[in-house]
N, C-alpha and C. Protein backbone atom coordinates (compact mmCIF):
# COMPACT_ATOMS: atom_id res chain seq x y z
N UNK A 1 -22.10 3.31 2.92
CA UNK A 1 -20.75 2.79 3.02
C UNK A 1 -19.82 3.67 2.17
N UNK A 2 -18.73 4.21 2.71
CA UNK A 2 -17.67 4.72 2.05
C UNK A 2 -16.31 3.78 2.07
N UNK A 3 -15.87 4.28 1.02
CA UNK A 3 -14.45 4.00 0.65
C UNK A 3 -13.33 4.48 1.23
N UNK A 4 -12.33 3.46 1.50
CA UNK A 4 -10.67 3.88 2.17
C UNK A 4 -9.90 3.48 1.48
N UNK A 5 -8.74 4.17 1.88
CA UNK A 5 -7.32 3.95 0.90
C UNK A 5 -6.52 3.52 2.62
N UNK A 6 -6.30 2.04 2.34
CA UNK A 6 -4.94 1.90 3.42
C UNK A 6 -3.18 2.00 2.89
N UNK A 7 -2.66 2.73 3.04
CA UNK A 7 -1.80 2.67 2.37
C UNK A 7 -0.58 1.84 3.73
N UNK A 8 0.54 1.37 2.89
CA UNK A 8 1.51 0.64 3.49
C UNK A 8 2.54 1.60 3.94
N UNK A 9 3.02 1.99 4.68
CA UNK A 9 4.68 2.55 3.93
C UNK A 9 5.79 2.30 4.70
N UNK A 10 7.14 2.20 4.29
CA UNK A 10 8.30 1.59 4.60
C UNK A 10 9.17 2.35 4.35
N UNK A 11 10.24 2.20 4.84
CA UNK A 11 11.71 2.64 3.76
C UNK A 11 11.67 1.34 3.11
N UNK A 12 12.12 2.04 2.28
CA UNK A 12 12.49 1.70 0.47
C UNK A 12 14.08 1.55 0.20
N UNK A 13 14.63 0.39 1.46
CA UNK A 13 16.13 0.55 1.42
C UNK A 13 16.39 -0.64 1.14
N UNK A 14 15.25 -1.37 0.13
CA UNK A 14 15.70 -3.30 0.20
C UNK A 14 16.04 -3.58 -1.30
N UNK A 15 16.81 -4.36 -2.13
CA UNK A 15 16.60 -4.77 -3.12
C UNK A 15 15.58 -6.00 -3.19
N UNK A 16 15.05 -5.72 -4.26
CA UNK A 16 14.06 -6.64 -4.64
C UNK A 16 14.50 -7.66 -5.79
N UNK A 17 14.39 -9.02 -5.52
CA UNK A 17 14.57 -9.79 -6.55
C UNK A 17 13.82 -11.31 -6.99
N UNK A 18 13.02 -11.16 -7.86
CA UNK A 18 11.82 -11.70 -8.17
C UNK A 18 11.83 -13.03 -7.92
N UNK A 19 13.55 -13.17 -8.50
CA UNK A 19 13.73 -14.96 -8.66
C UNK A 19 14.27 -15.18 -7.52
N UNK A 20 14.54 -14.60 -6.23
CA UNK A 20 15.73 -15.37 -5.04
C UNK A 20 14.67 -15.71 -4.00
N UNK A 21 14.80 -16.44 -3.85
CA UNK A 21 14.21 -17.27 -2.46
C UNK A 21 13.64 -15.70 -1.22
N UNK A 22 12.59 -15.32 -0.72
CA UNK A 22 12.16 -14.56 0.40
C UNK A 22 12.85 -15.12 1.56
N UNK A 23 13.28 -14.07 2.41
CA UNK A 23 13.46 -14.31 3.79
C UNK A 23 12.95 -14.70 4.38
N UNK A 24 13.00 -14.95 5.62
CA UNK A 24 12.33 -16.15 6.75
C UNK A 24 11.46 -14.63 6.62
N UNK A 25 11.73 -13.52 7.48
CA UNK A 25 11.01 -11.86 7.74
C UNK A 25 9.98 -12.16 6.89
N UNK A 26 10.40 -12.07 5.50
CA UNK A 26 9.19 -11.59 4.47
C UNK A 26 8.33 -12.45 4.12
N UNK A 27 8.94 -14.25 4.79
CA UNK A 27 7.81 -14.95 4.25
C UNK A 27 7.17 -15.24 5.45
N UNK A 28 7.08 -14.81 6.74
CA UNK A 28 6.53 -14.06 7.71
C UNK A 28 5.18 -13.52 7.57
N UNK A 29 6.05 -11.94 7.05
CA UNK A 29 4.91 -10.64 6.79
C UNK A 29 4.31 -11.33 5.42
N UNK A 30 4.71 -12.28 4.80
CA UNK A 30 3.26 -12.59 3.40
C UNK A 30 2.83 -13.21 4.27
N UNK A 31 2.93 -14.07 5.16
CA UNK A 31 1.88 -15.08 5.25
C UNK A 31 0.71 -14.17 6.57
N UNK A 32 1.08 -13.38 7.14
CA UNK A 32 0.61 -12.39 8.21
C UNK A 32 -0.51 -11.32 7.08
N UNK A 33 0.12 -11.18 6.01
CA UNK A 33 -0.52 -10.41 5.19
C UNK A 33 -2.15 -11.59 4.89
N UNK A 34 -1.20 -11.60 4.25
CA UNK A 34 -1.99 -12.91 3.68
C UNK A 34 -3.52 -13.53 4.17
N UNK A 35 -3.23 -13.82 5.57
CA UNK A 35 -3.96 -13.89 6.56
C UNK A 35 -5.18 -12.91 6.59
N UNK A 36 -4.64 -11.44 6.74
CA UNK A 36 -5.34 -10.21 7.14
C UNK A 36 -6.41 -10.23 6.00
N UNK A 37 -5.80 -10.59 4.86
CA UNK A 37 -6.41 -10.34 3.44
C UNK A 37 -7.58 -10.75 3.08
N UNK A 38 -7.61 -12.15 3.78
CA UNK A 38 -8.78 -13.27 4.16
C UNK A 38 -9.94 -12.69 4.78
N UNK A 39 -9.36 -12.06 6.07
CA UNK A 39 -10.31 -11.87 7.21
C UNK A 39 -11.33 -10.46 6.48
N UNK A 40 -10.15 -9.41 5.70
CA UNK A 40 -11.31 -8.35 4.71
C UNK A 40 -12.46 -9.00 4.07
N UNK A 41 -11.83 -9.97 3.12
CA UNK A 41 -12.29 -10.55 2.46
C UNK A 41 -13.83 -11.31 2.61
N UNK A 42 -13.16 -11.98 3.78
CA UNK A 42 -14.88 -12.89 4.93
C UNK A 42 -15.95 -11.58 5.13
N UNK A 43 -15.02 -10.33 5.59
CA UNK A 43 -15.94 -9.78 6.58
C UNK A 43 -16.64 -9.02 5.45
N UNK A 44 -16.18 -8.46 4.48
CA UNK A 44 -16.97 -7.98 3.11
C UNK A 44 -16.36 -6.85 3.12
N UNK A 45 -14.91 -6.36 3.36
CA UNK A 45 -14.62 -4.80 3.52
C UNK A 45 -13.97 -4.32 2.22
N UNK A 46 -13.41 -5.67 1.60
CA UNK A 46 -12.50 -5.89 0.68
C UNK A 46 -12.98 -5.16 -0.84
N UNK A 47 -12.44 -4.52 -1.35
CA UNK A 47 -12.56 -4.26 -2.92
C UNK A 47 -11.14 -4.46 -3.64
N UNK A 48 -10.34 -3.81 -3.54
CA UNK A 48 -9.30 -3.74 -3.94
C UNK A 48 -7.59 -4.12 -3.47
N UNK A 49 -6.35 -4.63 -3.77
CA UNK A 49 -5.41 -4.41 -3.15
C UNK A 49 -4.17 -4.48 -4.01
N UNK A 50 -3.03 -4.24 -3.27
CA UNK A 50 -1.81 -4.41 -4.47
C UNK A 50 -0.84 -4.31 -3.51
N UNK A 51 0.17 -4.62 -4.00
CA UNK A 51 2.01 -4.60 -3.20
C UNK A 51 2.54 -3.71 -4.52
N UNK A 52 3.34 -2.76 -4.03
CA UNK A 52 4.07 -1.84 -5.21
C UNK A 52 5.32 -3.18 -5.66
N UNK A 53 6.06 -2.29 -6.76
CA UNK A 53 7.79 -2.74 -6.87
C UNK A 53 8.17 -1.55 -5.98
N UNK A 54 9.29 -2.09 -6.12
CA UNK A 54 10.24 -1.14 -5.48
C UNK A 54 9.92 0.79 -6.02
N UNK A 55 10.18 1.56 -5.60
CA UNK A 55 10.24 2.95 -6.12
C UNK A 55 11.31 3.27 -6.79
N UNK A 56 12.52 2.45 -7.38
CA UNK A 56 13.50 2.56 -8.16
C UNK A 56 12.72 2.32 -9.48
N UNK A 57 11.72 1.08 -9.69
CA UNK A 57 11.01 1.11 -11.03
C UNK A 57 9.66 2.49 -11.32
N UNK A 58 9.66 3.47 -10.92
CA UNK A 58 8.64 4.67 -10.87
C UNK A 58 9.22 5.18 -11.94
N UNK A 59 8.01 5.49 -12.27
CA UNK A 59 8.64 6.70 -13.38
C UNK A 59 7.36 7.84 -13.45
N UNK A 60 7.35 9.27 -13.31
CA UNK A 60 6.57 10.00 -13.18
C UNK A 60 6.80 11.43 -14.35
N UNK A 61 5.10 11.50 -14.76
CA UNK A 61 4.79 12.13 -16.07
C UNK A 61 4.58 13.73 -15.34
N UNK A 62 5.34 15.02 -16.27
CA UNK A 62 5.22 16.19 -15.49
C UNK A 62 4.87 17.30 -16.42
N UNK A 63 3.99 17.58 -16.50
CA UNK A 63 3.34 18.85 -17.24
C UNK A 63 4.63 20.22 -16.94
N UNK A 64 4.49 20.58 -17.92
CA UNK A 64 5.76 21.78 -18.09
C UNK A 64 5.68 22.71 -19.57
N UNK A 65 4.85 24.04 -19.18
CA UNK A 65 4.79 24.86 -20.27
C UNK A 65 4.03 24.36 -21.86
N UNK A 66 2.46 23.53 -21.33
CA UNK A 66 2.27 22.89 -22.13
C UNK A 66 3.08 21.39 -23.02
N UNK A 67 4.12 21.00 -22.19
CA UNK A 67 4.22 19.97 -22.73
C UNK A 67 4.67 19.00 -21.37
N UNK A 68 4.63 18.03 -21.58
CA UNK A 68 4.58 16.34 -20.75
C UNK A 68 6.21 16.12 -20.76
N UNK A 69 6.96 15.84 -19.72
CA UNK A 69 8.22 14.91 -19.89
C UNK A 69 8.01 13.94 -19.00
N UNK A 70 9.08 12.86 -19.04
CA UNK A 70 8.83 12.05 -18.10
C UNK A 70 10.30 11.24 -17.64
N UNK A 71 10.59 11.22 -16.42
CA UNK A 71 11.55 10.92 -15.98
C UNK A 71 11.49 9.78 -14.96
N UNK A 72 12.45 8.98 -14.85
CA UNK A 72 12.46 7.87 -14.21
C UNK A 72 12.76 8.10 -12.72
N UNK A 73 12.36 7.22 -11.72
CA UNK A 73 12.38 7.56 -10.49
C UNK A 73 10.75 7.72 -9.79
N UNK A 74 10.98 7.70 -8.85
CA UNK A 74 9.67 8.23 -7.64
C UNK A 74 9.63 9.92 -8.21
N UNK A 75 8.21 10.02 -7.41
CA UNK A 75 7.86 11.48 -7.49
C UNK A 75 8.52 12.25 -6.33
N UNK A 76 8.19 11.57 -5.05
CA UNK A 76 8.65 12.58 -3.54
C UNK A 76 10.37 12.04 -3.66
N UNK A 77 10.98 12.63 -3.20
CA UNK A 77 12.42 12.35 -2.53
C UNK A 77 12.16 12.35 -1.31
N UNK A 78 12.30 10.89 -0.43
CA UNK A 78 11.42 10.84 0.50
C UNK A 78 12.23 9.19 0.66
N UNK A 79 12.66 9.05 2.15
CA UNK A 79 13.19 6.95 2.53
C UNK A 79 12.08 6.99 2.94
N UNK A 80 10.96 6.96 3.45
CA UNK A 80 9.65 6.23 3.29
C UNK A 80 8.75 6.58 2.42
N UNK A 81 7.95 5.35 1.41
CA UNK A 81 7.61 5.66 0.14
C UNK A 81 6.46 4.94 0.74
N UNK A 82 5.46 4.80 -0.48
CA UNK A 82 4.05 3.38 -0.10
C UNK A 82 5.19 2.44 -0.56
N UNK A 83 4.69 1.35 -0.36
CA UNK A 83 5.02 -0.12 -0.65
C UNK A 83 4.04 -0.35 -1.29
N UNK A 84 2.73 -0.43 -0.62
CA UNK A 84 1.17 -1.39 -1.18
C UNK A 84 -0.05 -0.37 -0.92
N UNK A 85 -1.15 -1.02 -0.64
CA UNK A 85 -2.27 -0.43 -0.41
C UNK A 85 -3.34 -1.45 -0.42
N UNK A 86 -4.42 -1.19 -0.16
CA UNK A 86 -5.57 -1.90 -0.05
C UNK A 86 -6.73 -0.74 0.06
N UNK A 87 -7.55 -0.85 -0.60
CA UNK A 87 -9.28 -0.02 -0.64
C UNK A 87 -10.00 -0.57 0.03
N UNK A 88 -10.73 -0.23 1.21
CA UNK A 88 -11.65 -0.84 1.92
C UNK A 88 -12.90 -0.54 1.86
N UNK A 89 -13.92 -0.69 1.91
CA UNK A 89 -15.34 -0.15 1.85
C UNK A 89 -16.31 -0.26 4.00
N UNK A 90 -15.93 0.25 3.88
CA UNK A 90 -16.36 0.21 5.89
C UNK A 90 -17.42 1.45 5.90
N UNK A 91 -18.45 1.54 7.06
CA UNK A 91 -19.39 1.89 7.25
C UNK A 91 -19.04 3.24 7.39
N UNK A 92 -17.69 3.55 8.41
CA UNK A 92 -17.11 5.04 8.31
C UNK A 92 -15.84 5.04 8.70
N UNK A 93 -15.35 6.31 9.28
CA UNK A 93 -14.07 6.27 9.53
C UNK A 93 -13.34 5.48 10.44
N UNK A 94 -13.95 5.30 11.56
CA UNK A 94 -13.39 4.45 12.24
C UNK A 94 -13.60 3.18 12.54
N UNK A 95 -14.45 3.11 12.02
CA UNK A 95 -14.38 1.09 11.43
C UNK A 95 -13.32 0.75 10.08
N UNK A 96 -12.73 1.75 9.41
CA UNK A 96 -11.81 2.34 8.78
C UNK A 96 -10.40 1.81 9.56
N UNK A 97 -10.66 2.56 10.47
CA UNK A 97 -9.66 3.18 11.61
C UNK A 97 -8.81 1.70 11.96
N UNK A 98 -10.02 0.97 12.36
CA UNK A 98 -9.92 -0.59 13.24
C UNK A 98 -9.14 -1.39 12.40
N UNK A 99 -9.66 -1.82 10.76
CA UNK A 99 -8.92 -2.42 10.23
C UNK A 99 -7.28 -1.73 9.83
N UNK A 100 -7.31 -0.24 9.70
CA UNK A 100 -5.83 0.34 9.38
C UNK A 100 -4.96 -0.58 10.66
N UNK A 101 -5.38 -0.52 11.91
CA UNK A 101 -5.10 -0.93 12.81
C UNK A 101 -4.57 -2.31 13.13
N UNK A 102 -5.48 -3.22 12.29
CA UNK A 102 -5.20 -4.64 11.97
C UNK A 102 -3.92 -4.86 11.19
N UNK A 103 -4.22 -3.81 9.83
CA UNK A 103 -3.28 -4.13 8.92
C UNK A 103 -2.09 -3.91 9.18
N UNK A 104 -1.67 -2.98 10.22
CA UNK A 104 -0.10 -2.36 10.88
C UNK A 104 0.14 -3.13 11.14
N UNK A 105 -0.62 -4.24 12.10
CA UNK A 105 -0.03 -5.43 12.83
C UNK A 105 0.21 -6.50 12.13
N UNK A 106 -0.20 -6.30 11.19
CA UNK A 106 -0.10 -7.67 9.61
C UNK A 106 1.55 -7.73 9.09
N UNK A 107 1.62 -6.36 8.85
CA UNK A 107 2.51 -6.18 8.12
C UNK A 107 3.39 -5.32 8.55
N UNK A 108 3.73 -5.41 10.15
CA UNK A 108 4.33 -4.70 10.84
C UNK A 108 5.45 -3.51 10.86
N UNK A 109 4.06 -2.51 9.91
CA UNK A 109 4.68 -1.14 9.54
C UNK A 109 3.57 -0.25 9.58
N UNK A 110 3.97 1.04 9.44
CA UNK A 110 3.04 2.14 9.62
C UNK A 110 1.58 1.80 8.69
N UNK A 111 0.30 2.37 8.56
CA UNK A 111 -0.61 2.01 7.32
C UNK A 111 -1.38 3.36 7.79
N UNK A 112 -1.58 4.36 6.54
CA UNK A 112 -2.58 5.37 6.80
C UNK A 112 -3.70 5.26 6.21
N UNK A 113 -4.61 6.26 6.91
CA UNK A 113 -5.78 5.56 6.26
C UNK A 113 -6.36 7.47 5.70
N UNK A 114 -7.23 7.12 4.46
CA UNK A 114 -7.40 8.34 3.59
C UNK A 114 -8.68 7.64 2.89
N UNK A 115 -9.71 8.63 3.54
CA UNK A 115 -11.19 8.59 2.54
C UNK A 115 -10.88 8.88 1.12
N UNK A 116 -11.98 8.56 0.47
CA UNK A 116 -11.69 8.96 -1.25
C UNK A 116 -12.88 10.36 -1.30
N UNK A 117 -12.90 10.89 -1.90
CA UNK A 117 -13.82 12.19 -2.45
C UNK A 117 -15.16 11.40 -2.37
N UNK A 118 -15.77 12.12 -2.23
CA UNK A 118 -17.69 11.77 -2.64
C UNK A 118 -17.51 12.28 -3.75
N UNK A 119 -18.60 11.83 -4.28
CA UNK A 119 -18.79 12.00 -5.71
C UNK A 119 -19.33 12.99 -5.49
């Protein structure tokens, strides 16, 4: 069994706000998520998952002439960023493939899918 990276990605054109009530949309796609999350979960594919913040809270560390700075912001300049992700553990790539497939429809946006290195 190998490991996957599903990643989410969106434009990154929404404000986010922790305390205001979700949209009808988003409390939708959680509960669609939500759902999907289960079915990993039953079927045993599941290891890992997460929802980002927004890419306005990023902040990225940059090696430069022996020394580190670090500046606030995303790394890519880029309107579609990840949002989330999920690690799957599936037999290979395209049982991989099937759930990336599921998860688009969960959360009705693009989701790529990326093996991790062998050790």
């Amino acid at each position: 069994m190998a490991q996957y990276l599903l990643s989410v990605w969106h434009d990154d054109d929404f404000e986010y706000d922790p305390d205001a009530p979700l949209p009808a949309d988003m409390e939708r796609l959680h509960a669609q998520v939500g759902a999907f999350n289960q079915q990993a979960e039953d079927a045993g594919v599941w290891v890992f998952a997460g929802g980002l913040q927004p890419a306005a809270t990023a902040s990225v560390a940059r090696p430069t002439d022996g020394d580190i700075s670090m500046t606030d912001g995303p790394y890519a300049e880029s309107k579609e960023l990840m949002g989330g992700f999920w690690v799957f553990e599936c037999a290979d790539l395209d049982a991989a493939k099937q759930w990336a497939m599921r998860a688009a429809a969960a959360c009705e946006g693009p989701v790529e899918v990326r093996p991790f290195q062998g050790e």
